[in-house]
Protein backbone atom coordinates (compact mmCIF):
# COMPACT_ATOMS: atom_id res chain seq x y z
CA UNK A 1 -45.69 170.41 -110.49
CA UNK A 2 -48.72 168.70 -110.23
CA UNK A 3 -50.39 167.57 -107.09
CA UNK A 4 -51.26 164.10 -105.39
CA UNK A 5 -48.96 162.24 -108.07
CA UNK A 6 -45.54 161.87 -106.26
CA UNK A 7 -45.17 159.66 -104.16
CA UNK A 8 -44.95 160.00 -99.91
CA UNK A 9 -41.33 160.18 -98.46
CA UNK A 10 -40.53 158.98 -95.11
CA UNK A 11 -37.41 158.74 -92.90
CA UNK A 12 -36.15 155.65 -92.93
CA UNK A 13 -33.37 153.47 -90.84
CA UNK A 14 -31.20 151.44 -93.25
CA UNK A 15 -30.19 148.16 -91.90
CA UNK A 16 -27.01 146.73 -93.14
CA UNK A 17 -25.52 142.75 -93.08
CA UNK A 18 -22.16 144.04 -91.30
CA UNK A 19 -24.63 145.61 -88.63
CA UNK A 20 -23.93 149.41 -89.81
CA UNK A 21 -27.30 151.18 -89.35
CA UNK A 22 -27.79 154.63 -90.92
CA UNK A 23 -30.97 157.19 -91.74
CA UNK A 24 -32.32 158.21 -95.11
CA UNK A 25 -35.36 159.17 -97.03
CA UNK A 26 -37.00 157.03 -99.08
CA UNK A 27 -40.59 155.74 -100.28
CA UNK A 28 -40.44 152.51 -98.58
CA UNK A 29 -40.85 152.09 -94.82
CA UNK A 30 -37.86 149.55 -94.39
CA UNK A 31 -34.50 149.35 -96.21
CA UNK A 32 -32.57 146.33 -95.79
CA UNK A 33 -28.90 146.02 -97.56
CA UNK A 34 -26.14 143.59 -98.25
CA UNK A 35 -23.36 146.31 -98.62
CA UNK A 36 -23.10 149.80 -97.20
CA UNK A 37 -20.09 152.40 -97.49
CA UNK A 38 -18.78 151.28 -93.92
CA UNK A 39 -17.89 147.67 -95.21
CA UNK A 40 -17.53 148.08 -99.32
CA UNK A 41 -13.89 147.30 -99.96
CA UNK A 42 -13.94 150.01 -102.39
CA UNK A 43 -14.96 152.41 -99.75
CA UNK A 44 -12.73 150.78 -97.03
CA UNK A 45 -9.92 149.52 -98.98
CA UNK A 46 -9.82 146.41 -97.42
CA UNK A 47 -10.64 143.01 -99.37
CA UNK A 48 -13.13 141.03 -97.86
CA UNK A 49 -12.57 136.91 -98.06
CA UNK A 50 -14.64 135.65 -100.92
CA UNK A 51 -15.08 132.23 -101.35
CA UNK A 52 -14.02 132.28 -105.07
CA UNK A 53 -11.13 129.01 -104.81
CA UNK A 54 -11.12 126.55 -107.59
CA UNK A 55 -13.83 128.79 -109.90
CA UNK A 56 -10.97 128.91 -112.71
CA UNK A 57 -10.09 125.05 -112.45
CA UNK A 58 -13.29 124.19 -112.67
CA UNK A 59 -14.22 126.70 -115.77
CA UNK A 60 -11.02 125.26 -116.65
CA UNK A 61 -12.37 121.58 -116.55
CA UNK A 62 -15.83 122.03 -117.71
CA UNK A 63 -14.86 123.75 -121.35
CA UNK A 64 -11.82 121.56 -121.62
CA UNK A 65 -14.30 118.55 -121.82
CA UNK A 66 -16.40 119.82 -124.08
CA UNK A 67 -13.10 120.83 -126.78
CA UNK A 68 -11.87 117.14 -126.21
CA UNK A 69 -14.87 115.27 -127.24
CA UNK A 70 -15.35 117.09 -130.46
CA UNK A 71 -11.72 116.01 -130.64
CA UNK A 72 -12.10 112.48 -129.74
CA UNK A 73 -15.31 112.18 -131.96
CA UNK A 74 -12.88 113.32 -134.61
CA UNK A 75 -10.37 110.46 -134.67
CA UNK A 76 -12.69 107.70 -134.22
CA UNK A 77 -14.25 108.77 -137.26
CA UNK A 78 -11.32 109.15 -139.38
């Protein structure tokens, strides 16, 4: 391997958003995550609340608007 081209490795602290702290190696100083393995629901097998109500109804009602004025646009024509 050749020298002085990798680059420096230090110990690092990762900080997590559920508070979970944990140390690794890595080439920046500071790690800062959204999701670690002690609050992934894949990991924990728990399903974290999501704020995901009405996302279908209103796909739902922005395409369906869109198919009925091609539709309306149709008849008035004819």
């Amino acid at each position: 391997m050749k020298e002085k081209i990798h680059p420096e490795l230090h110990d690092v602290k990762v900080h997590c958003a559920c508070g979970n702290e944990f140390m690794t190696r890595s080439t920046k100083k500071e790690l800062r995550v959204e999701v670690c393995a002690a609050c992934h629901p894949f990991f924990t097998g728990k399903q974290r609340l999501m704020d995901t109500e009405g996302r279908v109804e209103k796909f739902n009602k922005k395409y369906a608007k869109k198919e009925a004025v091609p539709a309306a646009a149709e008849t008035t024509e004819a």
